[in-house]
N, C-alpha and C. Protein backbone atom coordinates (compact mmCIF):
# COMPACT_ATOMS: atom_id res chain seq x y z
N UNK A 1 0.91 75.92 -10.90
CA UNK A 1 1.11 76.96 -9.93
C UNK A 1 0.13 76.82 -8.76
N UNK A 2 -0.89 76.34 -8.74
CA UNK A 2 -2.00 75.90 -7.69
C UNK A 2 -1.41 75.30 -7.03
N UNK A 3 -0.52 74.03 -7.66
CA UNK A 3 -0.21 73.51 -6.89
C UNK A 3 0.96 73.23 -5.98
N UNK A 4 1.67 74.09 -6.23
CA UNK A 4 2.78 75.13 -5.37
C UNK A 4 2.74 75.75 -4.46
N UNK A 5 1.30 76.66 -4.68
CA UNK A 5 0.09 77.45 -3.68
C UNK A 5 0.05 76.42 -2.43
N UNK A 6 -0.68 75.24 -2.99
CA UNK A 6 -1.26 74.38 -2.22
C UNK A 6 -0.06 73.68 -1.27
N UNK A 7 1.05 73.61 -1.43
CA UNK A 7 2.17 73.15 -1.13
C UNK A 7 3.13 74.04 -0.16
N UNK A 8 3.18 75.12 -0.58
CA UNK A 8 3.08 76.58 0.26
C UNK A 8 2.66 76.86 1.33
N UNK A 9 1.27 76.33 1.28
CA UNK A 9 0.02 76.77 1.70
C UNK A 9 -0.19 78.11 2.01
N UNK A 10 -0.48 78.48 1.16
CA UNK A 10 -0.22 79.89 0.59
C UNK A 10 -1.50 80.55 0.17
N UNK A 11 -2.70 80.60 0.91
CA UNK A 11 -4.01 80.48 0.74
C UNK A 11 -4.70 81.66 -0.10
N UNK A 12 -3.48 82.96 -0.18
CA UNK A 12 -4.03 84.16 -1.58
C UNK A 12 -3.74 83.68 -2.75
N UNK A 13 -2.37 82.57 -2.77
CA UNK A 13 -2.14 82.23 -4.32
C UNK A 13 -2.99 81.17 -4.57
N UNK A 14 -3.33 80.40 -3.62
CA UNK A 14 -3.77 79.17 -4.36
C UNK A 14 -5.47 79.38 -4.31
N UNK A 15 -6.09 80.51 -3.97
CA UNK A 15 -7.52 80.85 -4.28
C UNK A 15 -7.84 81.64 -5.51
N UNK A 16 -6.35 82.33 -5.85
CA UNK A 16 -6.25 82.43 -7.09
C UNK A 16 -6.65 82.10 -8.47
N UNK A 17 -6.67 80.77 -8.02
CA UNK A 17 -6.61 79.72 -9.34
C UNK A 17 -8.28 79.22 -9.84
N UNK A 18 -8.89 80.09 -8.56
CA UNK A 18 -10.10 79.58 -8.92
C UNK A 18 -11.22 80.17 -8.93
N UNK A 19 -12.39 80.09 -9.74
CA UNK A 19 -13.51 80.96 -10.51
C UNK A 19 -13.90 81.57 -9.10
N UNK A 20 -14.89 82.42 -9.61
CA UNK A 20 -15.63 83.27 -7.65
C UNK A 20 -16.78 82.28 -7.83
N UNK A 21 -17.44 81.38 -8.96
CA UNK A 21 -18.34 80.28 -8.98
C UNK A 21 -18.36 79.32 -8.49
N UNK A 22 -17.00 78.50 -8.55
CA UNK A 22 -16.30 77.84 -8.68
C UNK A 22 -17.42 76.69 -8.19
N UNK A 23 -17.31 74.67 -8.38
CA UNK A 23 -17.78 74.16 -7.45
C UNK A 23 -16.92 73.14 -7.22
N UNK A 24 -16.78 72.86 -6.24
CA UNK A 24 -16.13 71.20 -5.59
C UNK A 24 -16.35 70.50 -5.27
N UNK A 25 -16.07 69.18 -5.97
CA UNK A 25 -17.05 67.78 -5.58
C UNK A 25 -15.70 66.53 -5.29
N UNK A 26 -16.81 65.97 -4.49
CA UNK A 26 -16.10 64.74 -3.93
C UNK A 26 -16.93 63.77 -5.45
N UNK A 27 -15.69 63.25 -5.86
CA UNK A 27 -16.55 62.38 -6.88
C UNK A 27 -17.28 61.24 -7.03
N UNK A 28 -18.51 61.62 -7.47
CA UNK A 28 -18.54 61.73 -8.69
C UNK A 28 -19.74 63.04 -8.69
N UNK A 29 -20.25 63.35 -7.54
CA UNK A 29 -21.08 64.37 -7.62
C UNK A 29 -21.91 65.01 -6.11
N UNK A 30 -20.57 64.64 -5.22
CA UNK A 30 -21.24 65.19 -3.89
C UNK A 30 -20.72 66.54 -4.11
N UNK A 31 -21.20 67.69 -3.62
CA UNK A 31 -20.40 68.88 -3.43
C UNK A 31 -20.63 69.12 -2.08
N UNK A 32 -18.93 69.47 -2.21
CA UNK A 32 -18.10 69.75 -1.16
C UNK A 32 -18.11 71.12 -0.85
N UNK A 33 -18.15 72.03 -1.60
CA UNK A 33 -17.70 73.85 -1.64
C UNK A 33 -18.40 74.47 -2.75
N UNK A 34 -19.53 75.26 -2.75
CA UNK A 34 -20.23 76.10 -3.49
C UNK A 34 -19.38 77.83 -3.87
N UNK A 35 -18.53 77.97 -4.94
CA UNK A 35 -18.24 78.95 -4.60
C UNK A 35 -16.41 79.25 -3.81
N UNK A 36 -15.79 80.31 -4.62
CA UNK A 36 -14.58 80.56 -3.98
C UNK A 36 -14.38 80.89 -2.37
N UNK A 37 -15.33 81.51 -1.87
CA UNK A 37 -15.71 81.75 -0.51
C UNK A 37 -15.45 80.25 0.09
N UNK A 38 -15.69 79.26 0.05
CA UNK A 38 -16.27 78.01 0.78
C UNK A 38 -15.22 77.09 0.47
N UNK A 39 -14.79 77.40 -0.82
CA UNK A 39 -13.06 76.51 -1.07
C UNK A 39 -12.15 77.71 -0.33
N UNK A 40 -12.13 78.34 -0.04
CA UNK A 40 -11.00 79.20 0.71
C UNK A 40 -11.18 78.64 2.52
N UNK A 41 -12.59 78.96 2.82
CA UNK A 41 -12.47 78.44 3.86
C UNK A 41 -12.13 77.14 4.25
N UNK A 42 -11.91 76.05 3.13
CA UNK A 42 -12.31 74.48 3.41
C UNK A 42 -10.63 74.70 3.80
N UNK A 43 -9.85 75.28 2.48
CA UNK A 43 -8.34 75.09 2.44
C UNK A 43 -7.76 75.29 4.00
N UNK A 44 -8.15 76.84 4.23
CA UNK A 44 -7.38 77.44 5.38
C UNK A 44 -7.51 76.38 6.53
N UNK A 45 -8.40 75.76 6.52
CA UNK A 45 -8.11 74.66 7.42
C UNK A 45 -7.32 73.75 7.61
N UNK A 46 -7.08 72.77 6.12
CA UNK A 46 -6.44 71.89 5.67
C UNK A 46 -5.18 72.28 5.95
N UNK A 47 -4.68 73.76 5.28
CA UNK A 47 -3.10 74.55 5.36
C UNK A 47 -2.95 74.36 6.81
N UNK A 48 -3.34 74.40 7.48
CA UNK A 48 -3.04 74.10 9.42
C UNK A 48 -2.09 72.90 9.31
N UNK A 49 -2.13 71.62 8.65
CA UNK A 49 -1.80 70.62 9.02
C UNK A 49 -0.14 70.61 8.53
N UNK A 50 0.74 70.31 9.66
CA UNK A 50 2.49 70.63 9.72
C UNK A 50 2.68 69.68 7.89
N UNK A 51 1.97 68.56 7.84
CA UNK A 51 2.91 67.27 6.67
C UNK A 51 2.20 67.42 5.29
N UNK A 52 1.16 68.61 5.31
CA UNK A 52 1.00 68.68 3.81
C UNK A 52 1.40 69.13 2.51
N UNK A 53 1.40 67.97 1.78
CA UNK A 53 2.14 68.11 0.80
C UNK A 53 1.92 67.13 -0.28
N UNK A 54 0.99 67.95 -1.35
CA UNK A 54 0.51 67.05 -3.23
C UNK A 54 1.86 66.84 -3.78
N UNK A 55 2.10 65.81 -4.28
CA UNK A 55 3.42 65.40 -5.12
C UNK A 55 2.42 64.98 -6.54
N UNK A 56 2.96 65.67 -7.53
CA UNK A 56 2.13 65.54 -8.93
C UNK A 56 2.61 64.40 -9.57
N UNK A 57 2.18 63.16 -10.01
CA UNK A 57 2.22 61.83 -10.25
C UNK A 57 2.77 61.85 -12.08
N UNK A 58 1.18 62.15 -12.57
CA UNK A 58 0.84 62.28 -13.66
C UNK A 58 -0.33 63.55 -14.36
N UNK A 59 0.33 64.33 -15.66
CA UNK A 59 -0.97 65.30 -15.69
C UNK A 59 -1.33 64.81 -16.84
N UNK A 60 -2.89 64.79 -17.30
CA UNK A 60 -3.27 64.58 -18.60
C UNK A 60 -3.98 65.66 -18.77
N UNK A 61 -3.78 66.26 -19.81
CA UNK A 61 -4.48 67.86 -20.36
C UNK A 61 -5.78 67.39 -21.52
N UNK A 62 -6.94 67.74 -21.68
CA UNK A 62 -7.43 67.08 -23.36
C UNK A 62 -8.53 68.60 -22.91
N UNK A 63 -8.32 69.61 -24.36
CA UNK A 63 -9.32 70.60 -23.90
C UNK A 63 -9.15 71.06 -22.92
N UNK A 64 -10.15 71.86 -22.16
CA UNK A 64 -10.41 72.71 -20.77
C UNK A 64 -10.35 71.62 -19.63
N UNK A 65 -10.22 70.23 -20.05
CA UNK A 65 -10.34 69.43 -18.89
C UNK A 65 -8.82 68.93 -18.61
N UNK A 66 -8.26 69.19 -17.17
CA UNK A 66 -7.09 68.50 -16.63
C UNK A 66 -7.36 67.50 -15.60
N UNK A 67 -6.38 66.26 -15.73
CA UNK A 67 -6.73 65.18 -14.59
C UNK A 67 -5.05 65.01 -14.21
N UNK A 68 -5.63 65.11 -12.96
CA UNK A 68 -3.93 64.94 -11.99
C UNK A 68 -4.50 63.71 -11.60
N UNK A 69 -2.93 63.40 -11.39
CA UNK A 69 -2.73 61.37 -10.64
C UNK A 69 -1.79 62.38 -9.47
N UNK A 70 -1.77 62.38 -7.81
CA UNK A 70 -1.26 62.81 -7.01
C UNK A 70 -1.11 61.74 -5.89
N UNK A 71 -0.34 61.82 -5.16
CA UNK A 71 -0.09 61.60 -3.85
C UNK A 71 0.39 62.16 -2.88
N UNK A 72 -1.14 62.63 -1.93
CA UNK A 72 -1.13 64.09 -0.82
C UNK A 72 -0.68 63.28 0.71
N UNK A 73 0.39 63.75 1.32
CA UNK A 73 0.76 63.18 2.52
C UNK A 73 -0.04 64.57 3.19
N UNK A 74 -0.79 64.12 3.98
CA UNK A 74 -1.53 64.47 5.16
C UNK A 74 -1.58 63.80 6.76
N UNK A 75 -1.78 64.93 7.48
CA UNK A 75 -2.10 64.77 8.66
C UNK A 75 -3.36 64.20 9.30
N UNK A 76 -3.62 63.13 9.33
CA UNK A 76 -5.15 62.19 9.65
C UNK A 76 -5.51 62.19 11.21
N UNK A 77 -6.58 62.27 11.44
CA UNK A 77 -6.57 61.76 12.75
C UNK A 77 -5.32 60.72 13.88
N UNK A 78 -5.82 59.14 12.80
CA UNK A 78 -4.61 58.36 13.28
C UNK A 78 -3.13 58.58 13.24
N UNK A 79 -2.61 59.57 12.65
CA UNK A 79 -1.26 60.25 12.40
C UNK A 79 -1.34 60.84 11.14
N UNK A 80 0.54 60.70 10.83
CA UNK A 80 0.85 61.26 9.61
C UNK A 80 0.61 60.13 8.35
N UNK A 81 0.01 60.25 6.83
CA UNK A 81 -0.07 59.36 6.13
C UNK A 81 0.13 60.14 4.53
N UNK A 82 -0.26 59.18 3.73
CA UNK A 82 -0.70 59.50 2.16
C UNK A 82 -1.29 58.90 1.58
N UNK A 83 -2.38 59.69 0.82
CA UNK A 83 -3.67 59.12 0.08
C UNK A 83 -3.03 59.47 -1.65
N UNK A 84 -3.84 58.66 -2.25
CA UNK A 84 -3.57 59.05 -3.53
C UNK A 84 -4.88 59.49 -4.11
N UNK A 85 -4.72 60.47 -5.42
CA UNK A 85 -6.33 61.15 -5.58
C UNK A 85 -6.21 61.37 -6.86
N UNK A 86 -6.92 61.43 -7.45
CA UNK A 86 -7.42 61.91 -8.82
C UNK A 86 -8.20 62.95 -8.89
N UNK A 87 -7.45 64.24 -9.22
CA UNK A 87 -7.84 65.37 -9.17
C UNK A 87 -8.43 65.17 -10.63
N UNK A 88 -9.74 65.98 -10.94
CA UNK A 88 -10.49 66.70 -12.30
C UNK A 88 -10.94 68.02 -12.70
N UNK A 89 -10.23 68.94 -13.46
CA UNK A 89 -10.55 70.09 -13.16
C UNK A 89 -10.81 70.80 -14.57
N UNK A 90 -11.98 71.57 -14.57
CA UNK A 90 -12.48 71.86 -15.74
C UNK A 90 -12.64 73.10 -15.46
N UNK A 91 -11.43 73.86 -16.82
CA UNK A 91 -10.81 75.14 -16.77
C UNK A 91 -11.65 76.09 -17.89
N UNK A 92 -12.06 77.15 -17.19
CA UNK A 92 -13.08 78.06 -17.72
C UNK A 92 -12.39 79.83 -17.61
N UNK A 93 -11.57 80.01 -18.62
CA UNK A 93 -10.77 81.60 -18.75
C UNK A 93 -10.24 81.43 -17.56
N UNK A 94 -9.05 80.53 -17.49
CA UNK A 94 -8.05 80.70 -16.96
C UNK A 94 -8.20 80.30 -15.65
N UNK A 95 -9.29 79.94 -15.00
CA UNK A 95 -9.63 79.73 -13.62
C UNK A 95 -10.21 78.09 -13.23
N UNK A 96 -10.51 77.56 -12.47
CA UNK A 96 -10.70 76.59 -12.58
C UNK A 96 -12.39 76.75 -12.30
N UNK A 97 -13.27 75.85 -12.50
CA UNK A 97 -14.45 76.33 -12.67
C UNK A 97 -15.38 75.28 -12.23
N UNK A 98 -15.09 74.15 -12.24
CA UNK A 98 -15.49 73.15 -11.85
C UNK A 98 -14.61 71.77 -11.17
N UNK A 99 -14.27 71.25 -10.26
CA UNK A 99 -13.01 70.61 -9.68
C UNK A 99 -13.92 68.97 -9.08
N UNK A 100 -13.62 67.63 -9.14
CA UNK A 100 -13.91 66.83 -8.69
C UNK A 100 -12.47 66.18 -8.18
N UNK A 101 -12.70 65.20 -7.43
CA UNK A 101 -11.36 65.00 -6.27
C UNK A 101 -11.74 63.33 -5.68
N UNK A 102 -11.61 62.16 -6.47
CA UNK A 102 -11.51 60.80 -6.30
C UNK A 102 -10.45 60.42 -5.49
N UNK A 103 -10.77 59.79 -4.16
CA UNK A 103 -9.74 59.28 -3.50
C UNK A 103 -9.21 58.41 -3.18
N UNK A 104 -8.08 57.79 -2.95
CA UNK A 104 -7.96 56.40 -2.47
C UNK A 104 -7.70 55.83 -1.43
N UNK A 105 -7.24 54.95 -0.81
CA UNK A 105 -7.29 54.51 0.47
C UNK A 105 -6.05 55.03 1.60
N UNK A 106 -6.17 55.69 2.86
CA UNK A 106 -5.16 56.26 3.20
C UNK A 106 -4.14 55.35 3.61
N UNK A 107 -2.76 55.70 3.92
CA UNK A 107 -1.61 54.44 4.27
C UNK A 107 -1.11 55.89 5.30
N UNK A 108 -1.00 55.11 6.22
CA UNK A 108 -0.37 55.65 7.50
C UNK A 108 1.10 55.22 7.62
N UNK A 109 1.81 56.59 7.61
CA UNK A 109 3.42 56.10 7.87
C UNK A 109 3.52 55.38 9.13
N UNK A 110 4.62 54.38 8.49
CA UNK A 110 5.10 53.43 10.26
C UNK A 110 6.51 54.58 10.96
N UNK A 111 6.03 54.78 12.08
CA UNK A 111 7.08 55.28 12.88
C UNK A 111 8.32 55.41 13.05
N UNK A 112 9.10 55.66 12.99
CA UNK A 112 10.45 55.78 12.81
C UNK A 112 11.10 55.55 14.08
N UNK A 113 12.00 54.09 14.36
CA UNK A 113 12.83 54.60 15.85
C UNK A 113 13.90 55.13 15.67
């Protein structure tokens, strides 16, 4: 459902999903967002962009820990593209509580005549 939110961009449902603690890291241990406050603001930005959109690959569940395999078409500087990412998210009563976010190399769509 987050990620429906996120797809939506739907920035009350998809802040929803996550602790008022919460932290976000670029992996393996930069943080990105201290706190639901600071992932809300990071999103509402991101939600601006017309081509976003997570397509869910693969989920692996084991315990409180989930790992998504995704591929997010985003709006880049150089144009429109898609990165692929490895979402990690470690679920604490229902919320997400801790989130890391591995990325891969972006591919820029070729133009269409």
């Amino acid at each position: 459902m987050q990620l429906d939110a996120y797809n939506a961009r739907d920035i009350d449902s998809f802040i929803q999903w996550w602790a008022d603690d919460c932290k976000y890291y670029a992996f393996p241990s930069t943080l990105l967002a201290d706190g639901k406050a600071e992932i809300r603001a990071r999103h509402i930005e991101r939600f601006k962009e017309p081509n976003l959109c997570g397509k869910l690959l693969t989920r692996s569940v084991v315990g409180n820990m989930v790992v998504d395999h995704e591929t997010v078409t985003r709006t880049f500087p150089e144009g429109t593209g898609e990165i692929d990412v490895i979402c990690i998210y470690e679920i604490e009563g229902g919320k997400i509580a801790k989130a890391w976010f591995k990325l891969g190399e972006s591919r820029l769509h070729r133009p269409t005549k």
